[in-house]
C-alpha atoms as a PDB file:
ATOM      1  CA  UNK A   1     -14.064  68.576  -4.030  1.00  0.00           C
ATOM      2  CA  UNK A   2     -10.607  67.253  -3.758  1.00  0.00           C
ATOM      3  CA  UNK A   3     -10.114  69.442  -0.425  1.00  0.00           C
ATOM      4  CA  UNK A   4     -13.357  68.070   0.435  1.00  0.00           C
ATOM      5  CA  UNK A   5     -12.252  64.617   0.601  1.00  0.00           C
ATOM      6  CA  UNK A   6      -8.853  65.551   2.271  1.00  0.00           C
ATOM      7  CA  UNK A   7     -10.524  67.124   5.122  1.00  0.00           C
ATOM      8  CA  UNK A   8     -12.830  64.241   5.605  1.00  0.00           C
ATOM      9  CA  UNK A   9     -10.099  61.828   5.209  1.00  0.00           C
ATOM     10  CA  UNK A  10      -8.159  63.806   7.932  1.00  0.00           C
ATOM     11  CA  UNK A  11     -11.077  63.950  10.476  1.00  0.00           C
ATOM     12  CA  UNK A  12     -12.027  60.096  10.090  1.00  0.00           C
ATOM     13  CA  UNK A  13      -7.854  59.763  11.160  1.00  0.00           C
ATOM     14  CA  UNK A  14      -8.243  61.481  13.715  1.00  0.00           C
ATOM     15  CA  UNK A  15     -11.490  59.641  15.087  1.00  0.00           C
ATOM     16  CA  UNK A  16      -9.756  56.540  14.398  1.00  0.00           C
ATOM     17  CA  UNK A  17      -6.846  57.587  16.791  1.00  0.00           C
ATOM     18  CA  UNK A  18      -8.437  58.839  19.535  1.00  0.00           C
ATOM     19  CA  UNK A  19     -10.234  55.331  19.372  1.00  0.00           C
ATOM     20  CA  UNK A  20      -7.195  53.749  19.437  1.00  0.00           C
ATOM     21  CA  UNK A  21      -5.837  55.414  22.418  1.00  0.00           C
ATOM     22  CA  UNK A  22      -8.588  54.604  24.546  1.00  0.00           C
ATOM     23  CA  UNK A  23      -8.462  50.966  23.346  1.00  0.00           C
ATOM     24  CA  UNK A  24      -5.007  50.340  23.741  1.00  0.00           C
ATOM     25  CA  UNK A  25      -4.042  48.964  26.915  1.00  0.00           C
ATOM     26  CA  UNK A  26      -0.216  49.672  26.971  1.00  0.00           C
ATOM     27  CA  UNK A  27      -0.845  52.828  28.035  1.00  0.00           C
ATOM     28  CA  UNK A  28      -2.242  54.556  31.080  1.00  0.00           C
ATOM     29  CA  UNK A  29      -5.679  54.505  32.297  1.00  0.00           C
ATOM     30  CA  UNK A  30      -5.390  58.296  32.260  1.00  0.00           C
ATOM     31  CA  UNK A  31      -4.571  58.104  29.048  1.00  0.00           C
ATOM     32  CA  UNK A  32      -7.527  55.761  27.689  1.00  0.00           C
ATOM     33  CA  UNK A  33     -10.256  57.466  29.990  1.00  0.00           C
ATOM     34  CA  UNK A  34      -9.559  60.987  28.450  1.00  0.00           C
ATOM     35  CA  UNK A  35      -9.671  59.648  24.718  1.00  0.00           C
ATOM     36  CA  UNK A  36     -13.015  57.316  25.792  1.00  0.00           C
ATOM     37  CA  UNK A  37     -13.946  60.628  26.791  1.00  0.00           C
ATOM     38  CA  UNK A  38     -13.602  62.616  24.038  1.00  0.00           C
ATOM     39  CA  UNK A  39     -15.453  59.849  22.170  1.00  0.00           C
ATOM     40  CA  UNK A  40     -18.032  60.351  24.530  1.00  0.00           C
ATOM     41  CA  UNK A  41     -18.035  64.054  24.079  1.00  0.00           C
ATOM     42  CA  UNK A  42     -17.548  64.492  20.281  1.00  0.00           C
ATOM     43  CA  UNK A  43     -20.086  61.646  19.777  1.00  0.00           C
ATOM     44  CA  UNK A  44     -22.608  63.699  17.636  1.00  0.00           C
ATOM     45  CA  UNK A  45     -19.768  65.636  15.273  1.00  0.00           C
ATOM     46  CA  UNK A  46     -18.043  61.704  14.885  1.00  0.00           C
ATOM     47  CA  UNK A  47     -20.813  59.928  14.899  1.00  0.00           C
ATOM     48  CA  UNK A  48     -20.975  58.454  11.412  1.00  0.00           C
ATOM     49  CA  UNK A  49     -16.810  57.934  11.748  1.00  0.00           C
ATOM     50  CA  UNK A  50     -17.866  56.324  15.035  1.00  0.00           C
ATOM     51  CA  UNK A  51     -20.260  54.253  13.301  1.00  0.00           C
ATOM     52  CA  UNK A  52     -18.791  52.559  10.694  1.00  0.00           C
ATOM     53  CA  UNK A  53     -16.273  51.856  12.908  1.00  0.00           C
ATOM     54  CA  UNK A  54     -18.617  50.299  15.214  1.00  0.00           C
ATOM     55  CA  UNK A  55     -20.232  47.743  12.343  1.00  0.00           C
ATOM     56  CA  UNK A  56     -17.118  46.988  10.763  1.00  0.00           C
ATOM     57  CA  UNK A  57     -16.571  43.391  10.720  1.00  0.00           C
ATOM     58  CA  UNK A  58     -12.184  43.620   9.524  1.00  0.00           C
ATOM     59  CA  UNK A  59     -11.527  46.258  12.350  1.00  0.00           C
ATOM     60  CA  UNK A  60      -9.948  45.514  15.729  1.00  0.00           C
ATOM     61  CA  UNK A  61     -12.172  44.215  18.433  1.00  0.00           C
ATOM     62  CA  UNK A  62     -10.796  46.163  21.520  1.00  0.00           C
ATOM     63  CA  UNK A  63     -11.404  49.163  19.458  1.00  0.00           C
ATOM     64  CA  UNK A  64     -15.009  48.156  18.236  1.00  0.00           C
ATOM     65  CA  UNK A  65     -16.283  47.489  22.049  1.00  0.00           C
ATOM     66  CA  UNK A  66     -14.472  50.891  23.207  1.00  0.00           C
ATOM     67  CA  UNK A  67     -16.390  52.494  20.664  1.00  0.00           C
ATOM     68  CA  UNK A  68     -19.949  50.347  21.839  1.00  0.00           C
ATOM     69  CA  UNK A  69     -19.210  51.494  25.718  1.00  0.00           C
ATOM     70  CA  UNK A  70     -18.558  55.160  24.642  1.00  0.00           C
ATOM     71  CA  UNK A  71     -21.798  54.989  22.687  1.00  0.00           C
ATOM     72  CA  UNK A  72     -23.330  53.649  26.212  1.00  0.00           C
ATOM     73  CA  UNK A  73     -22.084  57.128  27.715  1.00  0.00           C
ATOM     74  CA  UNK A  74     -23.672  59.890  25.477  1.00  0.00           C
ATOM     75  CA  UNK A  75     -27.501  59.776  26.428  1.00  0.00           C
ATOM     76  CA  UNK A  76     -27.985  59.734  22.671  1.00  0.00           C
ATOM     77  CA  UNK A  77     -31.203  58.214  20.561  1.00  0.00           C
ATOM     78  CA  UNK A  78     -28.911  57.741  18.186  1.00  0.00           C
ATOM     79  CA  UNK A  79     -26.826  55.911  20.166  1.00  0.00           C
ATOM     80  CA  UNK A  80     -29.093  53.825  21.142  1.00  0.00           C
ATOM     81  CA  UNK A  81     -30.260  52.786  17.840  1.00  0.00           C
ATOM     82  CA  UNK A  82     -26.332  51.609  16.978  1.00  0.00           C
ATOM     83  CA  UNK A  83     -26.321  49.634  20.152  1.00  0.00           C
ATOM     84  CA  UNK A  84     -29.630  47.805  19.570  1.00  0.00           C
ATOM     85  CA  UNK A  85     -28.388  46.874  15.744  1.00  0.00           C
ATOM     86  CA  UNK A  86     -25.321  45.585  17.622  1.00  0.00           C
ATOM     87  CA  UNK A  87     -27.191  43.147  19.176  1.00  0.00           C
ATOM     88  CA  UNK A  88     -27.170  40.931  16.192  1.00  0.00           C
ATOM     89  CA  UNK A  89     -23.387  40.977  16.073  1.00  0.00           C
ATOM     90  CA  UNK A  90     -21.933  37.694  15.114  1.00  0.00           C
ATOM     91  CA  UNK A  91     -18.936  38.166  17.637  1.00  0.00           C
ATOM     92  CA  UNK A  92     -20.119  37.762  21.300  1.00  0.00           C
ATOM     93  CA  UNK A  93     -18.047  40.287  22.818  1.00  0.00           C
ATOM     94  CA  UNK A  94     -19.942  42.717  20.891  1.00  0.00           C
ATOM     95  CA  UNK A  95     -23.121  41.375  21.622  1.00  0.00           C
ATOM     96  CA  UNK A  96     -21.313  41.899  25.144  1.00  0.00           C
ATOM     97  CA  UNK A  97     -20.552  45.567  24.416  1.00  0.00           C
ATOM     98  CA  UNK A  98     -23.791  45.867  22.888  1.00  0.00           C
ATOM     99  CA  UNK A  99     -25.896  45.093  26.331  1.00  0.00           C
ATOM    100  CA  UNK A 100     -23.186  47.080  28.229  1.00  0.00           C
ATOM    101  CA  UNK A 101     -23.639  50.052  26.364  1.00  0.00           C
ATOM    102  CA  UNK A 102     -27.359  50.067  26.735  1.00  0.00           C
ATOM    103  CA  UNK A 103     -27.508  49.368  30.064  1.00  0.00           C
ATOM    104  CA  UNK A 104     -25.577  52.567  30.553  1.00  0.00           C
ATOM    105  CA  UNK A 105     -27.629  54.640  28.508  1.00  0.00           C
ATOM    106  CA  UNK A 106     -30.921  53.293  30.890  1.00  0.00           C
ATOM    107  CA  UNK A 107     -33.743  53.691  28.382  1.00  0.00           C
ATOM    108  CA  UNK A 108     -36.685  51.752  29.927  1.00  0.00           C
ATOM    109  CA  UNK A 109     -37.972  50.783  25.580  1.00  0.00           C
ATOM    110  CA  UNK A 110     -34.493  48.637  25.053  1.00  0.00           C
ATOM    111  CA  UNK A 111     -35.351  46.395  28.484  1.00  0.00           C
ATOM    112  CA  UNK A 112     -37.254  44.217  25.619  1.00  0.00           C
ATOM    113  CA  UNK A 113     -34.196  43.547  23.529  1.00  0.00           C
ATOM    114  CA  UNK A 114     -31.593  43.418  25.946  1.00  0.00           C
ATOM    115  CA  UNK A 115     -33.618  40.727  27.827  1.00  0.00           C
ATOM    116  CA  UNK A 116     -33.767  38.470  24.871  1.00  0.00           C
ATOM    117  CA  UNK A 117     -29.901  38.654  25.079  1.00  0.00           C
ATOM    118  CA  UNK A 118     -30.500  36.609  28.300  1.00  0.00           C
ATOM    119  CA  UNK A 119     -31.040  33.627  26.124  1.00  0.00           C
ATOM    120  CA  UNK A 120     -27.993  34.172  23.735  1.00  0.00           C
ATOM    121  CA  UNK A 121     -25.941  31.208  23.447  1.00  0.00           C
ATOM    122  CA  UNK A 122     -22.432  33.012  24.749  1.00  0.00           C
ATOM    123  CA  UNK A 123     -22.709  32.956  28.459  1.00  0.00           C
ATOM    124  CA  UNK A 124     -20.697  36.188  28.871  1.00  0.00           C
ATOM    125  CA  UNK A 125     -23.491  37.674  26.555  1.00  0.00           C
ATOM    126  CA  UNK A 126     -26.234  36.615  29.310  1.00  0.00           C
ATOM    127  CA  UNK A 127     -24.338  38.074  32.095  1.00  0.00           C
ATOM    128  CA  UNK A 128     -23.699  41.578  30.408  1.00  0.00           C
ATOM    129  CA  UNK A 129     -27.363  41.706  29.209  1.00  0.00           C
ATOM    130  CA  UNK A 130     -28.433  41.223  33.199  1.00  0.00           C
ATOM    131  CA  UNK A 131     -25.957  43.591  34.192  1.00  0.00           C
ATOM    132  CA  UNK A 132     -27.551  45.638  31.791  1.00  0.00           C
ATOM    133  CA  UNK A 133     -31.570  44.881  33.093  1.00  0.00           C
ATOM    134  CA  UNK A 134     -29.690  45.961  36.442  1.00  0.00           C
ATOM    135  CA  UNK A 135     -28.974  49.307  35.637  1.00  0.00           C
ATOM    136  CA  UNK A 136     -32.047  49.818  33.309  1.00  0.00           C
ATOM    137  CA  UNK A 137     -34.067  48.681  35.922  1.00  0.00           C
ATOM    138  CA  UNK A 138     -37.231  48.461  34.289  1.00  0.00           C
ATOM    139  CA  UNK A 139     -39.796  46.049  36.613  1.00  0.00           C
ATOM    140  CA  UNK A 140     -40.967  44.590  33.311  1.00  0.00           C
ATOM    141  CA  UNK A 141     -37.658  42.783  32.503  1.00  0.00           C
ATOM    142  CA  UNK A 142     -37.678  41.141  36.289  1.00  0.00           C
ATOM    143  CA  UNK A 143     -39.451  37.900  34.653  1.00  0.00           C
ATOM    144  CA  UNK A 144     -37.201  37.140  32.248  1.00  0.00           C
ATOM    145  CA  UNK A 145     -34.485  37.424  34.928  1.00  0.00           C
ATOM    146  CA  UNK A 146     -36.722  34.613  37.259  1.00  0.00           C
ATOM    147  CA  UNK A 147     -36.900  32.606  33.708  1.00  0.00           C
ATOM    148  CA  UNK A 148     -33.155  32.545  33.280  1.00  0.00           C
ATOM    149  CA  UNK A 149     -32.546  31.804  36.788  1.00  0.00           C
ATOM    150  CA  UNK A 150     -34.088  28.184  36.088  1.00  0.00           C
ATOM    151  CA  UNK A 151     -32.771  27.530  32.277  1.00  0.00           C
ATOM    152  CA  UNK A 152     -31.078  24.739  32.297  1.00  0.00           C
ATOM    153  CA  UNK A 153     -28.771  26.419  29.874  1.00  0.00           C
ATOM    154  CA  UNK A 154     -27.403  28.416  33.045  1.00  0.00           C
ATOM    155  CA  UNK A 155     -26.648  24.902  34.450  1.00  0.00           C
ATOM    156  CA  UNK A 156     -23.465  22.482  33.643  1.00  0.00           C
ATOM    157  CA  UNK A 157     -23.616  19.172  34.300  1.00  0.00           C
ATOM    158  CA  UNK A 158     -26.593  19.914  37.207  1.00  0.00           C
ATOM    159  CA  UNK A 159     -24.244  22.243  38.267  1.00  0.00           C
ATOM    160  CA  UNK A 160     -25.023  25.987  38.963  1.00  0.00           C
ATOM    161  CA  UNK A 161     -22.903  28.484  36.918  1.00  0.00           C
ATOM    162  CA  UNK A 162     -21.423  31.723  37.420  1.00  0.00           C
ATOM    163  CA  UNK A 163     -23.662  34.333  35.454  1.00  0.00           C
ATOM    164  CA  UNK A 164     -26.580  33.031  37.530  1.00  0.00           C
ATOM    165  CA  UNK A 165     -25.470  34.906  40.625  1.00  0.00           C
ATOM    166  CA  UNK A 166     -25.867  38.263  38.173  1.00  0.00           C
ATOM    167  CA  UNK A 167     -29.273  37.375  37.255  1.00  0.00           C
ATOM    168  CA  UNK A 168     -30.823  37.530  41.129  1.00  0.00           C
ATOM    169  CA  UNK A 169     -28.099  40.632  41.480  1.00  0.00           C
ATOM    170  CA  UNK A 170     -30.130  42.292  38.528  1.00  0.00           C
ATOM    171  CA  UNK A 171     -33.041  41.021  40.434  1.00  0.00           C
ATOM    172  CA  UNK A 172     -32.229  43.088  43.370  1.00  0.00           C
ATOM    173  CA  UNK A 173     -31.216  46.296  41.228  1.00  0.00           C
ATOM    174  CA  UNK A 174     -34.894  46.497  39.720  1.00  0.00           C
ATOM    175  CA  UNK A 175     -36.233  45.574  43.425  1.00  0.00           C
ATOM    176  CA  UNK A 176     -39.873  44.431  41.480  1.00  0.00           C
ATOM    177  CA  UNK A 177     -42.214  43.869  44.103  1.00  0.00           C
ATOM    178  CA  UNK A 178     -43.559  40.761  41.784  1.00  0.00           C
ATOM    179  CA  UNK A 179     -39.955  39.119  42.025  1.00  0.00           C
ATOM    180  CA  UNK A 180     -40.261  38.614  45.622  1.00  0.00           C
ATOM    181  CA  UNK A 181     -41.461  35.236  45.519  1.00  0.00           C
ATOM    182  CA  UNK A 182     -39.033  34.232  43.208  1.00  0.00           C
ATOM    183  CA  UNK A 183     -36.400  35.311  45.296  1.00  0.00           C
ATOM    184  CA  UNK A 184     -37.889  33.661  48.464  1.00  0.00           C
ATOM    185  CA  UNK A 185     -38.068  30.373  46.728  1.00  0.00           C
ATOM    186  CA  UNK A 186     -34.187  30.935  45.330  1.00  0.00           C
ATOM    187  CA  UNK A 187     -33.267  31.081  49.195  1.00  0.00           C
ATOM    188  CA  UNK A 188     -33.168  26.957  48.860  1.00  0.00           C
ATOM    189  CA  UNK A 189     -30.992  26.901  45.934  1.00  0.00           C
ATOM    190  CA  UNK A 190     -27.795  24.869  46.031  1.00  0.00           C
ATOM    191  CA  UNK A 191     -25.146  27.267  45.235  1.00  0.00           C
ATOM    192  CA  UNK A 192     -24.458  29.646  48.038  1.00  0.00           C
ATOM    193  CA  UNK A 193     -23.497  32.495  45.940  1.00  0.00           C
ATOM    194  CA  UNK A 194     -27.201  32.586  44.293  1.00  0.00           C
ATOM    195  CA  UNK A 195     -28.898  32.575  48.124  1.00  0.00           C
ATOM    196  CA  UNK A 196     -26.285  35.426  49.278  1.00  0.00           C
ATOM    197  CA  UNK A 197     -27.081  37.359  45.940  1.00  0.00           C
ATOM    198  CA  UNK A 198     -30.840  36.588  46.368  1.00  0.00           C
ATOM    199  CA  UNK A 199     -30.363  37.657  50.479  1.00  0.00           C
ATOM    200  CA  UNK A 200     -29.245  40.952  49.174  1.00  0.00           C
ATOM    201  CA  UNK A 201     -31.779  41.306  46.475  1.00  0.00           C
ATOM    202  CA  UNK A 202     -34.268  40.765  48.998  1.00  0.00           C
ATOM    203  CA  UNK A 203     -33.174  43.555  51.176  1.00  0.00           C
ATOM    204  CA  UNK A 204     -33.084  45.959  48.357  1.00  0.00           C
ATOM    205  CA  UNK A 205     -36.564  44.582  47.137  1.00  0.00           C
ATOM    206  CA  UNK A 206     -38.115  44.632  50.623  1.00  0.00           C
ATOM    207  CA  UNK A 207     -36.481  47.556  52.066  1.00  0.00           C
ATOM    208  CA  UNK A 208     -34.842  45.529  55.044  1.00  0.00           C
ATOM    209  CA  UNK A 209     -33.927  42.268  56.243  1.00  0.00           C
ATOM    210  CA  UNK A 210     -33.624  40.052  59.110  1.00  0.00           C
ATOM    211  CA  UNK A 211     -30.027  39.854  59.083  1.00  0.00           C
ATOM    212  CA  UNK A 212     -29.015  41.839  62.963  1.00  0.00           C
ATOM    213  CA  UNK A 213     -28.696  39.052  65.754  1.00  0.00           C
ATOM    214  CA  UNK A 214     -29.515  36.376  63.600  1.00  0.00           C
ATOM    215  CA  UNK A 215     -27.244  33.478  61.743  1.00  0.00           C
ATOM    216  CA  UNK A 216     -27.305  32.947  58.209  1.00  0.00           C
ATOM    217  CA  UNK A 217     -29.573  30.026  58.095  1.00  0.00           C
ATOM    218  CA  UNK A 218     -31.759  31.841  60.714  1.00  0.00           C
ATOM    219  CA  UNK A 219     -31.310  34.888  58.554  1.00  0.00           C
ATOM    220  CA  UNK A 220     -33.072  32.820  55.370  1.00  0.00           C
ATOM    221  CA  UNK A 221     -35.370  30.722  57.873  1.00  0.00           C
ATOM    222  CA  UNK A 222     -36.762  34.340  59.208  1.00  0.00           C
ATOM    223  CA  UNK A 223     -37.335  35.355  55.458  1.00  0.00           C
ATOM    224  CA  UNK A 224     -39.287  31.938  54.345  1.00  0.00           C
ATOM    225  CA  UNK A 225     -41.800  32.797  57.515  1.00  0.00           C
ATOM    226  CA  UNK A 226     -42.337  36.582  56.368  1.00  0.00           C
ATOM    227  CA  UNK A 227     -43.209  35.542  53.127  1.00  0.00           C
ATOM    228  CA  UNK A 228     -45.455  33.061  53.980  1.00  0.00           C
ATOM    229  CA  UNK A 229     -47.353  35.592  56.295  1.00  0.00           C
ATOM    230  CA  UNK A 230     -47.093  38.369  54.156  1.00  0.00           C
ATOM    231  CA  UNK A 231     -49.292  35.936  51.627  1.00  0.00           C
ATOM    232  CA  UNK A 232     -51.848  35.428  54.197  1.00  0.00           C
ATOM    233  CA  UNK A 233     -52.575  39.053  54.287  1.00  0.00           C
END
């Protein structure tokens, strides 16, 4: 028993260095993206090592949201079970890390959850869980992208702010047919960045644009008259 515990003991160490290699940013990328590797890799033999690290409330943050990326890497269901209970993390960068990691792993059935992240009261949190709807890119998430492009939470002071630019972004990686409208009308918002982000989106949504031979505001004049055509039809 007591060799038991010694080898466990020893294998948990050795987990917990590897993790702190690829978290520790005083030493080379190299360096970091082999360990976050073998995290990656070894996820299944470490995962219960990997785990507890993960939940752990006293341990260090860089090394908890390594651990929540690598997690977003390994394709696992059990992976993606950690992630989704990382959601409720009290500390927004894990929320953060939580989103991140799921929208790496792409399964369609956490869209739900990682959407209801766009409401989360740590803007970073919003703009890593549309980051994550992005890659996911399940059309059924697309509306609570177009809802969080209008909460006045994403607003300071009637001002537009940064993580809105990733929600129409997002918009444009899951290219839902049903968003087009939504991007159309976002063509007359007031920050710039949103209309170039929604011109984009558009494109990848549409499958082309109106861009060649045309200026910008002819560019996003030409769109407003397709639209209105195409709802003729």
């Amino acid at each position: 028993m007591l060799s038991l515990l010694l080898l466990c003991s020893l294998a948990f160490s050795a987990v917990e260095d590897t993790v702190a290699i690829a978290a520790n940013p005083d030493i080379s990328e190299q360096e970091r993206r082999a360990a976050f590797n073998q995290m990656t890799r070894d996820y299944q033999a470490d995962r219960h090592q990997l785990e507890a690290l993960l939940f752990d409330q006293s341990a260090d943050a860089r090394q908890r949201w390594v651990t929540a990326r690598a997690l977003g890497h390994t394709r696992s269901p059990q992976a993606k079970q950690a992630l989704l209970k990382l959601c409720d993390d009290p500390m927004p960068a894990m929320r953060a890390a939580a989103a991140g990691g799921l929208g790496d792993l792409g399964y369609a059935d956490t869209s739900s959850r990682v959407a209801e992240l766009l409401t989360d009261p740590a803007i970073m949190v919003r703009g890593a869980a549309a980051d994550a709807l992005g890659l996911i890119g399940n059309h059924a998430a697309a509306p609570a992208l177009e809802a969080a492009l209008k909460d006045t939470s994403n607003f300071y002071r009637s001002q537009s702010l940064w993580v809105r630019v990733h929600f129409v972004t997002a918009l444009g990686e899951i290219a839902a047919p049903s968003s087009i409208d939504a991007l159309v009308k976002t063509l007359d918002d007031a920050d710039s960045a949103v209309v170039d982000a929604a011109l984009v989106a558009l494109r990848k949504t549409v499958g082309y644009d109106f861009a060649e031979g045309r200026t910008r505001a002819q560019h996003i004049e030409a769109w407003r008259r397709w639209w209105a055509a195409e709802k003729k039809r």
